[in-house]
Structures are given as C-alpha cells and as structure tokens.
C-alpha atoms as a PDB file:
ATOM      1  CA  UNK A   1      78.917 129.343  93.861  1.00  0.00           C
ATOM      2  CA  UNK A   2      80.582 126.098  94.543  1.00  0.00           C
ATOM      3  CA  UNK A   3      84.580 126.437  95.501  1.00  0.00           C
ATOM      4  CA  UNK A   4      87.254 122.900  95.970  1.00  0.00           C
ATOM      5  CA  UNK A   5      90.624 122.426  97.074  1.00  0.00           C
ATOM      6  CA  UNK A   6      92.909 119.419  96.828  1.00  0.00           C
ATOM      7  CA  UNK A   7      96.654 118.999  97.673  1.00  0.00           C
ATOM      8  CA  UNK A   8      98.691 119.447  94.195  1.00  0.00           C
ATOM      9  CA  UNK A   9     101.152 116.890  92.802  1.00  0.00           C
ATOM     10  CA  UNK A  10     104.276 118.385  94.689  1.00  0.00           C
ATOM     11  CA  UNK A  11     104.536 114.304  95.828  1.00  0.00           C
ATOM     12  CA  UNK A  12     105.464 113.758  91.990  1.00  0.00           C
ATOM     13  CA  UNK A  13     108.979 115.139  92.613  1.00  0.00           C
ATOM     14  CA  UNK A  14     109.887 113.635  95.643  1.00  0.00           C
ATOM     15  CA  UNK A  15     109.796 110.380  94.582  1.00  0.00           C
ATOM     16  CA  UNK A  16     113.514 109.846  95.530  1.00  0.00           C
ATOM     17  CA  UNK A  17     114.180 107.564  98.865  1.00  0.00           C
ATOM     18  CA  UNK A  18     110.821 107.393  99.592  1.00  0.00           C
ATOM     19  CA  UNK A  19     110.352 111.327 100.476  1.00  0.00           C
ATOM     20  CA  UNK A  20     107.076 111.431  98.461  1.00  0.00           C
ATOM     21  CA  UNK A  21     105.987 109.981 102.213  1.00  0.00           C
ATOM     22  CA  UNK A  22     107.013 113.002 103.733  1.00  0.00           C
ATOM     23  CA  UNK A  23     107.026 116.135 101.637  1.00  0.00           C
ATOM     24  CA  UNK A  24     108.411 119.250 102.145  1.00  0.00           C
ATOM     25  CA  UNK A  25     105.686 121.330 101.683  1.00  0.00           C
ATOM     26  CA  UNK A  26     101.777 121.361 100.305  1.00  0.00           C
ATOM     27  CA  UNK A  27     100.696 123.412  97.670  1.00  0.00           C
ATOM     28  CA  UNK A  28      96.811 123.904  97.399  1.00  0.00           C
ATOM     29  CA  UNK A  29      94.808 123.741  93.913  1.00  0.00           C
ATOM     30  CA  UNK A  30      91.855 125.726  94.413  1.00  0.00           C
ATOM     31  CA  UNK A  31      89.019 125.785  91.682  1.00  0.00           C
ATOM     32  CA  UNK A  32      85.778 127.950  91.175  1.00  0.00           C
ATOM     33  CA  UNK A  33      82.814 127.418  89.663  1.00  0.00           C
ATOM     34  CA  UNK A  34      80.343 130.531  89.465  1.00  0.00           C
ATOM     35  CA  UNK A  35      76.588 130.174  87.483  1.00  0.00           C
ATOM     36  CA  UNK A  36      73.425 132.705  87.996  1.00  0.00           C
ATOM     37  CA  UNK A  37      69.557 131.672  86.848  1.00  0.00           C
ATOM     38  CA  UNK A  38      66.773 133.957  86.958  1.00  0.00           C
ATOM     39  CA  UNK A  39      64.581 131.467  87.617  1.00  0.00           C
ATOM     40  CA  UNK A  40      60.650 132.422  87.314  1.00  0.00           C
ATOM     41  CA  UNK A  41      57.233 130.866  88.474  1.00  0.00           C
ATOM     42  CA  UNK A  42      53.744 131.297  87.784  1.00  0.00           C
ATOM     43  CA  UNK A  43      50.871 129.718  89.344  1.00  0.00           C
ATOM     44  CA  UNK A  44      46.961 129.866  88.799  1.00  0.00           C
ATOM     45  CA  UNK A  45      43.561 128.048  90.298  1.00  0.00           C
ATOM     46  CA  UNK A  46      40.787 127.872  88.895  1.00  0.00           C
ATOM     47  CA  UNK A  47      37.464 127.261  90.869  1.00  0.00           C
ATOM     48  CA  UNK A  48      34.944 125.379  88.473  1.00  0.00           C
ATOM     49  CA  UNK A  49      32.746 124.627  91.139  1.00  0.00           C
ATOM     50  CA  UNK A  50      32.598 124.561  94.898  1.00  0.00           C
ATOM     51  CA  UNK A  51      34.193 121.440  94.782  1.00  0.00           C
ATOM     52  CA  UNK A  52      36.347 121.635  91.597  1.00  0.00           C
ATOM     53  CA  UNK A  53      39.676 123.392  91.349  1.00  0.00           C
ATOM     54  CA  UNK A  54      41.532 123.514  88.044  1.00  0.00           C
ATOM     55  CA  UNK A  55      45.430 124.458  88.598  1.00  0.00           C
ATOM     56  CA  UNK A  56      48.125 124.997  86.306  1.00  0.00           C
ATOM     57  CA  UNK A  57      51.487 126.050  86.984  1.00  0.00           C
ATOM     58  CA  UNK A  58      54.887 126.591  85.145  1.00  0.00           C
ATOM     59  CA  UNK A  59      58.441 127.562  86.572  1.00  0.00           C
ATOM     60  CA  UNK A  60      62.129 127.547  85.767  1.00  0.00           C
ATOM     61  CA  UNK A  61      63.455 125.351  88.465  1.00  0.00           C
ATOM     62  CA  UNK A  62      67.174 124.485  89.565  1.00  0.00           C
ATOM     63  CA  UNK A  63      68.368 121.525  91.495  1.00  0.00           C
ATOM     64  CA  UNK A  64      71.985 121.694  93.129  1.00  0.00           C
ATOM     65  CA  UNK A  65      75.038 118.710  92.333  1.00  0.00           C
ATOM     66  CA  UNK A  66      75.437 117.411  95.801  1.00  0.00           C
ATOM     67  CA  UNK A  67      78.633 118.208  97.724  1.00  0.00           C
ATOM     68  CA  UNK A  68      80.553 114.873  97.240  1.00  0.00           C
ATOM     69  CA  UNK A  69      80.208 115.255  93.659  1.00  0.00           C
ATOM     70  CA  UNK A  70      81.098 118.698  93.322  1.00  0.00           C
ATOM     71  CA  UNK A  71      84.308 118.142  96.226  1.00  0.00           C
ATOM     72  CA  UNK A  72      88.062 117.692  94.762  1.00  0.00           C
ATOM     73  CA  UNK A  73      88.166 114.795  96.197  1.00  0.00           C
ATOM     74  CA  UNK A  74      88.990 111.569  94.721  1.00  0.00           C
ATOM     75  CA  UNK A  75      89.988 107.226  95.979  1.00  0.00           C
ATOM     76  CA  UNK A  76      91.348 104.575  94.108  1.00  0.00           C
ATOM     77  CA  UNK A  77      92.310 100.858  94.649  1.00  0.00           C
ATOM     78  CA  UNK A  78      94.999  99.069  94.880  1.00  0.00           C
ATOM     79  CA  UNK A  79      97.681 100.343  92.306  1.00  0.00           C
ATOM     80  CA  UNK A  80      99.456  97.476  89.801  1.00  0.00           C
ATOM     81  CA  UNK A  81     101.653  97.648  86.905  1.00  0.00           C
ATOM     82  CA  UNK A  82      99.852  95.119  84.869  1.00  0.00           C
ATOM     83  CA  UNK A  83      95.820  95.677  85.773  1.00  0.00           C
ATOM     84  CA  UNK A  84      93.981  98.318  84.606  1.00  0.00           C
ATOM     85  CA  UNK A  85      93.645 100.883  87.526  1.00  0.00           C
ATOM     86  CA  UNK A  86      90.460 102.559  88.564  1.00  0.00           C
ATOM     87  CA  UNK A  87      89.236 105.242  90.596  1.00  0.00           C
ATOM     88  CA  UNK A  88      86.218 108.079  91.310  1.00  0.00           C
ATOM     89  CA  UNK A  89      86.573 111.590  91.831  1.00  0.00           C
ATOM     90  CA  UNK A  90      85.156 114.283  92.097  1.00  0.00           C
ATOM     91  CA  UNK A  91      84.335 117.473  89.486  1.00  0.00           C
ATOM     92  CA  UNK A  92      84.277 120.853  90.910  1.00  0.00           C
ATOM     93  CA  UNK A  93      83.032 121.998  87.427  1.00  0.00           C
ATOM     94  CA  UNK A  94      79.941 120.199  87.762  1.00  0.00           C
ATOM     95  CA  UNK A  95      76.935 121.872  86.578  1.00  0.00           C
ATOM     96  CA  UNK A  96      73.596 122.493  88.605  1.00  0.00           C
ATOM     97  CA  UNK A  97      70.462 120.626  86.542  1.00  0.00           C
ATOM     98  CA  UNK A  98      68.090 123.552  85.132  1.00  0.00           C
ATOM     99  CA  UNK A  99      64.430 122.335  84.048  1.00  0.00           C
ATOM    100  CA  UNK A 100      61.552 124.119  82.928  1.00  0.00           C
ATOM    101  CA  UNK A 101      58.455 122.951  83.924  1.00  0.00           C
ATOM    102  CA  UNK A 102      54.583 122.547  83.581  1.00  0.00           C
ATOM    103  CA  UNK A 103      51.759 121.029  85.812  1.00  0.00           C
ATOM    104  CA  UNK A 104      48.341 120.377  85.315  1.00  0.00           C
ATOM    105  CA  UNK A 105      45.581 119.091  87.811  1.00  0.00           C
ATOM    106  CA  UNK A 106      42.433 119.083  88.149  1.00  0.00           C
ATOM    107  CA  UNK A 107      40.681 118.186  92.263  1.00  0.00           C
ATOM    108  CA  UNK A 108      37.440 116.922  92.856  1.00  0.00           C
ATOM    109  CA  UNK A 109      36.321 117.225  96.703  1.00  0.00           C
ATOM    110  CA  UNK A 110      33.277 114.944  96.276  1.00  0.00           C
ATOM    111  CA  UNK A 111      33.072 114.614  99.978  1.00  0.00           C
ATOM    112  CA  UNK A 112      33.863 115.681 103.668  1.00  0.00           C
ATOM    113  CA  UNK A 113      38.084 114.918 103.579  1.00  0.00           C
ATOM    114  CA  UNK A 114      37.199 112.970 100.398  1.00  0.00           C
ATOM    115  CA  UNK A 115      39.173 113.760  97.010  1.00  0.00           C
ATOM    116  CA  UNK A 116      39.938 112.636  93.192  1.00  0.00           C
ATOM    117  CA  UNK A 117      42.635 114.338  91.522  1.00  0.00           C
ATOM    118  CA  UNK A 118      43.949 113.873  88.372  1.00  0.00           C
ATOM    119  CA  UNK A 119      47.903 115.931  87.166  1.00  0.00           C
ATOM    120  CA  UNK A 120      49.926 115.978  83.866  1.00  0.00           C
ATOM    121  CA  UNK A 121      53.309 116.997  84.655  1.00  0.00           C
ATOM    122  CA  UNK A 122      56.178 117.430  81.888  1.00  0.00           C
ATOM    123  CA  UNK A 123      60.014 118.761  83.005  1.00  0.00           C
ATOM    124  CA  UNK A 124      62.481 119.517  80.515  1.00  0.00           C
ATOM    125  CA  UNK A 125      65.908 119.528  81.787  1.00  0.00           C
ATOM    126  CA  UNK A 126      68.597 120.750  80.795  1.00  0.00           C
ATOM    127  CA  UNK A 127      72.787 119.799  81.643  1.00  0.00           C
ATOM    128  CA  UNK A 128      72.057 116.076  83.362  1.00  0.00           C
ATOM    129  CA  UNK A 129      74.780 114.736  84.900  1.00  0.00           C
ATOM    130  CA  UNK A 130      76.771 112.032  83.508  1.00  0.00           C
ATOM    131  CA  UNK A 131      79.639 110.054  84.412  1.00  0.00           C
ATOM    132  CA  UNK A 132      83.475 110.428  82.541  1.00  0.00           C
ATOM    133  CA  UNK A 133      86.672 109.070  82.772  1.00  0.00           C
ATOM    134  CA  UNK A 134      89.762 111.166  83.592  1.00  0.00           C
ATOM    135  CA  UNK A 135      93.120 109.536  83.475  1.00  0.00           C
ATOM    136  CA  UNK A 136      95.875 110.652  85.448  1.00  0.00           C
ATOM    137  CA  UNK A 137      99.324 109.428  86.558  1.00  0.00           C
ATOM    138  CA  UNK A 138      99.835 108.534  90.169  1.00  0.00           C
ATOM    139  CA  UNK A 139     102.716 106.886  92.513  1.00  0.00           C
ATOM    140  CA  UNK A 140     102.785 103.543  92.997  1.00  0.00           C
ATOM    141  CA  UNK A 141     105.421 102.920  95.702  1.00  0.00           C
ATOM    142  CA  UNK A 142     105.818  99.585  95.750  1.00  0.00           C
ATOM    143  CA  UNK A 143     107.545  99.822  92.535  1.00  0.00           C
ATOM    144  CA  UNK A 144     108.723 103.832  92.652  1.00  0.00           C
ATOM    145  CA  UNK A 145     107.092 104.813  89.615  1.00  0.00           C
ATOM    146  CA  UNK A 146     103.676 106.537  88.096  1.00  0.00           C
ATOM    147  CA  UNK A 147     101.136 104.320  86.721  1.00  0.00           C
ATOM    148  CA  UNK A 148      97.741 105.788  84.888  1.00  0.00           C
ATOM    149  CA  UNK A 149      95.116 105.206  86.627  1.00  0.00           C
ATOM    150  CA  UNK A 150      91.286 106.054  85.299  1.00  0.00           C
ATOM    151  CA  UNK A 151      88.913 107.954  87.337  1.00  0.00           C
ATOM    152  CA  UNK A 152      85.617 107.976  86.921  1.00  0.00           C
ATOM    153  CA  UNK A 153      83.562 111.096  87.690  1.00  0.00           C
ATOM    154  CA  UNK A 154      80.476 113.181  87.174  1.00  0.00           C
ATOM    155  CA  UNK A 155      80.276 115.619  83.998  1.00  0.00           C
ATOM    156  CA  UNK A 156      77.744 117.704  82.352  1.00  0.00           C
ATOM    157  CA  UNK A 157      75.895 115.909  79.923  1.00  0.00           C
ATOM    158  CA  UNK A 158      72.756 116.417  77.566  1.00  0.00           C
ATOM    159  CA  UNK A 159      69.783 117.318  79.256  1.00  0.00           C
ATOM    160  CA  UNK A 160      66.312 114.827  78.768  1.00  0.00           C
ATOM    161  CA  UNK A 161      62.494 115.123  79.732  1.00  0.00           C
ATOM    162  CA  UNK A 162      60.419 113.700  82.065  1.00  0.00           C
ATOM    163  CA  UNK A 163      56.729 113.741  81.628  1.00  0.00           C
ATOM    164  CA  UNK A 164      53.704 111.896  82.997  1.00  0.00           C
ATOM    165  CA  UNK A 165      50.761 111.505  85.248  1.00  0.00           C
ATOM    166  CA  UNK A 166      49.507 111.464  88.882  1.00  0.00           C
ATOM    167  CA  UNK A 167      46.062 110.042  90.154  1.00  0.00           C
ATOM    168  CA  UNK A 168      45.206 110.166  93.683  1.00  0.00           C
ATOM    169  CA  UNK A 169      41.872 109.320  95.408  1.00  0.00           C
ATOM    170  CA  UNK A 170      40.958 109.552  99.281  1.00  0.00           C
ATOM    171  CA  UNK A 171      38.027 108.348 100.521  1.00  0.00           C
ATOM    172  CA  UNK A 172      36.934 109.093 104.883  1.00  0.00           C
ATOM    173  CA  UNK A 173      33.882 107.073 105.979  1.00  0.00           C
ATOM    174  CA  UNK A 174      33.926 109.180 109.199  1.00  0.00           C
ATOM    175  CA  UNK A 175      36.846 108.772 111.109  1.00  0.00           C
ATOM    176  CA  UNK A 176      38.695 106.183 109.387  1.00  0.00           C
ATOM    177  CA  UNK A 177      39.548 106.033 105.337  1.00  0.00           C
ATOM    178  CA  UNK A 178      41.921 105.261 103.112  1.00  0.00           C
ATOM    179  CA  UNK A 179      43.976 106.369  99.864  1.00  0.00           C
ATOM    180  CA  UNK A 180      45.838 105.395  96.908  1.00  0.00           C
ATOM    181  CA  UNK A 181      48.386 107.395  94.730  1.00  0.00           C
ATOM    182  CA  UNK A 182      50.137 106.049  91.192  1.00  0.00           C
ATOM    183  CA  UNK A 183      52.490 108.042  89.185  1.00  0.00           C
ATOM    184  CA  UNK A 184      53.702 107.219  85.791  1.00  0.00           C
ATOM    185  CA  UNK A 185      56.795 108.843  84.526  1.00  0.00           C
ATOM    186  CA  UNK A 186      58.419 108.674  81.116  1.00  0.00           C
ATOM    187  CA  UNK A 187      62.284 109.209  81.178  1.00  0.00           C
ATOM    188  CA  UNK A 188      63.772 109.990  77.606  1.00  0.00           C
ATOM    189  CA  UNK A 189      67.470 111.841  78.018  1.00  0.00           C
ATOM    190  CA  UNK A 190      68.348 113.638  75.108  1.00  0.00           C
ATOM    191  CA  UNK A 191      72.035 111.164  74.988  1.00  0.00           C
ATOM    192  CA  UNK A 192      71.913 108.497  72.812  1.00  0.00           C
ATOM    193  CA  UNK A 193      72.411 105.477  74.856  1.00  0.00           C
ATOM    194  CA  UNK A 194      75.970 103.817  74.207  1.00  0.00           C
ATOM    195  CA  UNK A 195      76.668 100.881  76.462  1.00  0.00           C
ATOM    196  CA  UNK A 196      80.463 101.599  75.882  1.00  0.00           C
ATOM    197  CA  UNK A 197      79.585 104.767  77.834  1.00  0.00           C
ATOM    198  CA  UNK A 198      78.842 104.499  81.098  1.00  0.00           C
ATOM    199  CA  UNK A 199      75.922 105.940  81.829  1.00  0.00           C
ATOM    200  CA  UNK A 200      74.530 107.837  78.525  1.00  0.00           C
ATOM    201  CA  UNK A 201      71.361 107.935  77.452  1.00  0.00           C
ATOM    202  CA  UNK A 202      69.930 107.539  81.368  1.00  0.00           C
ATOM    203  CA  UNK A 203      68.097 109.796  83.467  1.00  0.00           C
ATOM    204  CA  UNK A 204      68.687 108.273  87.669  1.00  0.00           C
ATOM    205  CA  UNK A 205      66.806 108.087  90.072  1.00  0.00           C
ATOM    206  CA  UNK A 206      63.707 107.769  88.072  1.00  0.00           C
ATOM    207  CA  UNK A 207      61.379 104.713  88.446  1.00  0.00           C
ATOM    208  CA  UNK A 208      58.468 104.366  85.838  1.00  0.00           C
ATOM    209  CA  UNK A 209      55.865 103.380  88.264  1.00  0.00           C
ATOM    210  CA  UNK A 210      55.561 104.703  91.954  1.00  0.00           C
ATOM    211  CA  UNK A 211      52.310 103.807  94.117  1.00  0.00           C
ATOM    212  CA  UNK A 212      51.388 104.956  97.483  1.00  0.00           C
ATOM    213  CA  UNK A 213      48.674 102.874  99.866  1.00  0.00           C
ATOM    214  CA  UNK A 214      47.324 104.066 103.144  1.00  0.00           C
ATOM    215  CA  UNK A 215      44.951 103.120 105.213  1.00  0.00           C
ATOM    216  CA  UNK A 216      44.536 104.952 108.618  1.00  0.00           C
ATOM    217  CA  UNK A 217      41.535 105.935 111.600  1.00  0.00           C
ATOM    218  CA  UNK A 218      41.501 109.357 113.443  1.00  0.00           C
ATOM    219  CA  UNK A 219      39.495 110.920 116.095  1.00  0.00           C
ATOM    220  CA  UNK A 220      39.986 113.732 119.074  1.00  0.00           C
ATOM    221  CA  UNK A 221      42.248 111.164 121.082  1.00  0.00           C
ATOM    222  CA  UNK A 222      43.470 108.246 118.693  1.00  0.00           C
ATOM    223  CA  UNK A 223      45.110 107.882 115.322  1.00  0.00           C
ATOM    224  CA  UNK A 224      46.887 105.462 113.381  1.00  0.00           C
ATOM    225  CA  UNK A 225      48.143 104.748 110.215  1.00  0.00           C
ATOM    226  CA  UNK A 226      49.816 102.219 108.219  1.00  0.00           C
ATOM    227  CA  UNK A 227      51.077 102.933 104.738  1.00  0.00           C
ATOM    228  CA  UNK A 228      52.593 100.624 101.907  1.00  0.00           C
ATOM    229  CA  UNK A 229      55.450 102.577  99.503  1.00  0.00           C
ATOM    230  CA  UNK A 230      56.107 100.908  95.932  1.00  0.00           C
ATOM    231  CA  UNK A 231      58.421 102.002  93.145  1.00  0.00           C
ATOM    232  CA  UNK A 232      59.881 100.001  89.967  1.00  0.00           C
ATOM    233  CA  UNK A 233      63.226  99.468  89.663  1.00  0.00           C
ATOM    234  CA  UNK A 234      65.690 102.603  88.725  1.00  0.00           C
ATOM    235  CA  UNK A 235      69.191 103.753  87.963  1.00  0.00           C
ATOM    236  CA  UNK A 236      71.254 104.487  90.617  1.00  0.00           C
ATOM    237  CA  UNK A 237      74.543 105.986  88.715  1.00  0.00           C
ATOM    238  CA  UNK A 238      77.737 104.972  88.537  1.00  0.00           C
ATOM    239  CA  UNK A 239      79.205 103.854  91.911  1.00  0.00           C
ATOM    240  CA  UNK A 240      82.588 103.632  93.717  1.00  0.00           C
ATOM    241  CA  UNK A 241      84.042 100.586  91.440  1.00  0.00           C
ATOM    242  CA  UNK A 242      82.980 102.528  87.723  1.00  0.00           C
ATOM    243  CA  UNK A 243      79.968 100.250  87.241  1.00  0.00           C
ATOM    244  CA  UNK A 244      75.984 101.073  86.490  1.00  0.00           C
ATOM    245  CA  UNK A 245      74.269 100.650  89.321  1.00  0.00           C
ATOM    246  CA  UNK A 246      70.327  99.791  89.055  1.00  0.00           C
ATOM    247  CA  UNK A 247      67.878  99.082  92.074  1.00  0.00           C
ATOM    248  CA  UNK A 248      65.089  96.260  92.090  1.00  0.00           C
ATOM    249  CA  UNK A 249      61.789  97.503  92.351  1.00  0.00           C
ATOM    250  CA  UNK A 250      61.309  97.960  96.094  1.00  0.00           C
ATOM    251  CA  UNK A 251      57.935  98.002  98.487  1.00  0.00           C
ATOM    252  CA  UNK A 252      58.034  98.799 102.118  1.00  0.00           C
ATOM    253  CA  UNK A 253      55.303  98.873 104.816  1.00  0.00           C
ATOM    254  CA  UNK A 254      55.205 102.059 107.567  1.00  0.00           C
ATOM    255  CA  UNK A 255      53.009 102.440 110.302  1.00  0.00           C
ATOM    256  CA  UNK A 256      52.531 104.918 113.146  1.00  0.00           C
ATOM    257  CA  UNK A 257      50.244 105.745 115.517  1.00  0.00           C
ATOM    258  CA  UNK A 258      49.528 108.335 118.350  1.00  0.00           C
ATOM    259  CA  UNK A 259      47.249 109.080 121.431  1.00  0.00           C
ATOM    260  CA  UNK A 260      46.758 112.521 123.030  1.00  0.00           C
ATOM    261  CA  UNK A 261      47.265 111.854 126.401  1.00  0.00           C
ATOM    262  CA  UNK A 262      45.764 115.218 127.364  1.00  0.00           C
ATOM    263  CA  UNK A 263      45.869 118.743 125.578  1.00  0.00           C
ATOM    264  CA  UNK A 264      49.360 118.922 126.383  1.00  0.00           C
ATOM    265  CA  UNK A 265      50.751 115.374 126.055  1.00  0.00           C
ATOM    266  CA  UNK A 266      50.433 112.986 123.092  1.00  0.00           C
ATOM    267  CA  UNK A 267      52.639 110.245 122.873  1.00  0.00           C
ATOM    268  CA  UNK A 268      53.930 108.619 119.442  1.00  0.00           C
ATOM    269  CA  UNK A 269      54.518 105.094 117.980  1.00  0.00           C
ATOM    270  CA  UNK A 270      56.476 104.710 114.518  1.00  0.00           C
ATOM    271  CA  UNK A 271      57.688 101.617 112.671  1.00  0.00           C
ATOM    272  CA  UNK A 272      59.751 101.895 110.017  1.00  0.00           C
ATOM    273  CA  UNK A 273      60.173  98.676 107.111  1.00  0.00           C
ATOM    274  CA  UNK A 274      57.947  96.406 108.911  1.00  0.00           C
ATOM    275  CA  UNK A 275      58.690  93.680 106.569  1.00  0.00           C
ATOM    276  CA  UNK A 276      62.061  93.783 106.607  1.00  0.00           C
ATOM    277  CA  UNK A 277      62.708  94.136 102.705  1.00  0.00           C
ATOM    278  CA  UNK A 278      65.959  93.658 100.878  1.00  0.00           C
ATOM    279  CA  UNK A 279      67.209  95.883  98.799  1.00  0.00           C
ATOM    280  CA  UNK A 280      68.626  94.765  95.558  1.00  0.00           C
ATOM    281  CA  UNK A 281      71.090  96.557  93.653  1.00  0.00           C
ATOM    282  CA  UNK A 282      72.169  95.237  90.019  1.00  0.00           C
ATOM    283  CA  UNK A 283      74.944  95.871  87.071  1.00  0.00           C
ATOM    284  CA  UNK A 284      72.351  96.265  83.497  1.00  0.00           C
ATOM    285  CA  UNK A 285      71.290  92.554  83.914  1.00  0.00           C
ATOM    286  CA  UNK A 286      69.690  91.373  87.614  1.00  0.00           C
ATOM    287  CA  UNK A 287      71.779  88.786  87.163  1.00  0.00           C
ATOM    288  CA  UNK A 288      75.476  90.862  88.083  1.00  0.00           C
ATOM    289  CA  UNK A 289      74.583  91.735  91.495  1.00  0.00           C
ATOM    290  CA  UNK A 290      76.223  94.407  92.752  1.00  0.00           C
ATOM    291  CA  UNK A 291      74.835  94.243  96.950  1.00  0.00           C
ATOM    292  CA  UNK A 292      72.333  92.787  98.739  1.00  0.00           C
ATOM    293  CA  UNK A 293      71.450  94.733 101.993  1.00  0.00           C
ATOM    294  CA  UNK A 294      68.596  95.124 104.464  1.00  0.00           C
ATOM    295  CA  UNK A 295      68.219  98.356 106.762  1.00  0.00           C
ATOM    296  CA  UNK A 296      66.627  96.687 109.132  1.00  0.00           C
ATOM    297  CA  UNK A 297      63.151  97.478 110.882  1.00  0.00           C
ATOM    298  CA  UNK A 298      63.008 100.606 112.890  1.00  0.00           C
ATOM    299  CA  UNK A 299      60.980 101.671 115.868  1.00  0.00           C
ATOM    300  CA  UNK A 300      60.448 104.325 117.460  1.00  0.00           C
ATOM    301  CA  UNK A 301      58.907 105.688 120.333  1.00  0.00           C
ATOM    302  CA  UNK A 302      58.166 109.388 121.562  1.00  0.00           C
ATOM    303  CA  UNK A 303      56.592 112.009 123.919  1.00  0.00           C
ATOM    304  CA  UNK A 304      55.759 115.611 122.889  1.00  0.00           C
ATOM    305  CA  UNK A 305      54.659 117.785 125.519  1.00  0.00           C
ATOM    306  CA  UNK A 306      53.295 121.191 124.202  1.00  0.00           C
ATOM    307  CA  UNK A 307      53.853 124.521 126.579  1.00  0.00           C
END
C-alpha cells in the first residue's frame, strides 16, 4: 500500500498582487495506490554424490518502487517564457516490478572449503519502470503568469527478461585461498527501443558482465582479505535534468583484515576503494558526460568485544 500527499493548486488563484506568496489556506491532494500478489516459492536439492548437490528453484518474486519515486513530490528549474521548461516528479501510481523466476546450479565440493559451481538463472518481469513526461502549468512570478512546464517521471512500462549464468570456483590450500565469480546477464525488455523515448526498450541497473576476485588467509588468530569488484557499464535511468544516464564500467579494490585479540576481543581493519576510482557517468555516447566523481577511499577501524 503506498499513500502521497502534495499541496493542491489553490496558489493558481491568488495570483493577484503577489498573494500566490502567501495563501490563504492549503488544500491537500492525497492519492492511493493499493496492489496484492500471492507470491509462491519452491525449492529442491538434490544430492548426486557426497560432494555434488543439484538445486533448482522457482518463485514469484516482487521488488518495491523506492519511496522518492513513488512520493508526490516534484522540482523544476528556472521558469522562462521562451525556453522549454523541465522538471521530475514523482508518481504515486507507480507499480511494484513482479518477476517469475527459475534457478539452476549445480556444486561440486572437490575439497576441504574448496568449490565449483555452475547456475542458469532466467527472470521474467513483468510492469518495468519507465520514465514519462507530464506537462503541467505553473506560476512564473517574474512575469505573473502560468507557463507549461514538462515533468519527467517514472511510469509503468512493459515488462523484459533477464537470463544468464554464474560460475564460481574457490580453492583453500590450508589456511589461505582464493576465488573468482563471473556472471553473464542478458537484458532484453519487452519495449521496443525508441530514442525519442526516453528510456524504452532498457532494463537499469543491469551490467552484462560482473566479476568478483578475492584472495584472503585465515587461521584461529589472523585473517585478511582483499577483494577486487568489476562490472560493465549500465543504465542508470533518467536523472534530475530528463536525460539517460549510463555508468562506465567500474572496478574497485576492498580489503579488510582482523586479529582476535583474545576470545573476547578482536579488533578490525577495513579499506574501502583503495584505488581511488572515478566514477563515470554518460548521456548514450561516453562522449556527453554527464559527472565525473570520486567517493573517495575509506577506512575504517574497529573493536568488538563479545560478553
């Protein structure tokens, strides 16, 4: 159940001497939005062997809009009689995504804390969200009268599939090891994609390739780890100025590390970003950039004291 107010256009008649600054009174808009899913799951495993496990699993799953994009709220820019005016709001009748989906894996424990695996995993979703444009009139003081302006903001759209694959391997050699995980995922929206609208035919926050390196050394005192975190580049939506937003592919190192002090006291070590990478957000072609930001390395340091 998802519920959003917003002040109504009472402003729209007190236009006179400037009172549209201070109204009279508020009226509130209030909107609802109700939606039920049965939503069932079903899991199995499989031993082949003492080492092998087959799993499959299927389930109707549902994934939330988040809050600002279900919220009545909405911002524009500056307002002009001659420019084209913009803005992004957002859509209290916003759908929540609904996918059904399978998984298939199959694990190979081939030694002590050692393992192969191998997954097929295909989602087909249902109500994506896409982006529309909503024009409405609004004040512009400076020359005491409405002017259209066009807001951008999230609809319900077609739905898509995702579908792919997952290898993972982890090898120990007795207190220290190391792993490596790649997915591939194909993204294929059911919306034809039509440049002229923003944002059809895409599925975000997907990146074709993701890959996952660690390498790390444990015993009864010590342990540390350091980790590398890949993904190809992705769609991002449409942000605050109406515009596709894609980010560059982006890698990051981790690391942490922590030493148990005594049964009671361990203290901990993390770094966050170690190389300090950019990240690089794009309109369609890498040459429109859109921002160019770096969050910095983080460290941080800890005690945890068990009673």
């Amino acid at each position: 159940r998802k519920e959003s107010s917003a002040a109504s256009d009472v402003y729209k008649r007190q236009t006179i001497n400037g009172a549209w600054l201070n109204p009279s009174s508020l009226e509130w808009v209030s909107q609802e939005n109700d939606y039920s899913e049965v939503l069932p799951s079903f899991n199995i495993a499989i031993d082949l062997a003492d080492d092998q496990i087959l799993r499959f699993g299927a389930a109707r799953v549902m994934s939330r809009q988040n809050w600002q994009d279900i919220s009545g709220n909405e911002s524009m820019g500056a307002l002009s009689t001659t420019a084209q005016n913009t803005g992004t709001r957002g859509n209290p009748q916003l759908k929540p995504t609904i996918a059904n989906q399978l998984d298939i894996s199959y694990e190979y424990y081939y030694a002590d804390a050692s393992l192969f695996s191998a997954a097929y995993f295909m989602k087909d979703l249902d109500t994506l969200r896409t982006s529309t444009i909503d024009t409405q009139p609004r004040f512009y003081e400076r020359e005491n009268q409405f002017v259209d302006v066009d807001f951008t903001q999230p609809g319900n759209g077609d739905g898509g599939m995702l579908s792919g694959f997952e290898l993972s391997l982890q090898h120990d050699f007795g207190g220290y090891g190391a792993s490596v995980n790649y997915t591939y995922t194909d993204a294929d929206a059911d919306q034809e994609r039509d440049e002229a609208n923003l944002g059809s035919g895409l599925i975000e926050g997907t990146s074709e390739n993701s890959l996952n390196l660690t390498a790390y050394f444990e015993n009864d005192t010590f342990g540390a780890r350091i980790m590398y975190n890949y993904r190809s580049e992705w769609y991002k939506g449409i942000n605050f100025s109406g515009i596709e937003v894609y980010n560059d592919d982006f890698g990051q190192w981790d690391a942490s590390a922590n030493w148990n002090f005594s049964e009671t006291v361990t203290f901990t070590l993390e770094a966050v970003n170690l190389s300090d990478e950019e990240i690089f957000e794009y309109n369609v072609d890498k040459a429109r950039l859109v921002s160019l930001y770096s969050n910095g390395r983080r460290f941080v340091a800890g005690v945890r004291i068990n009673f």
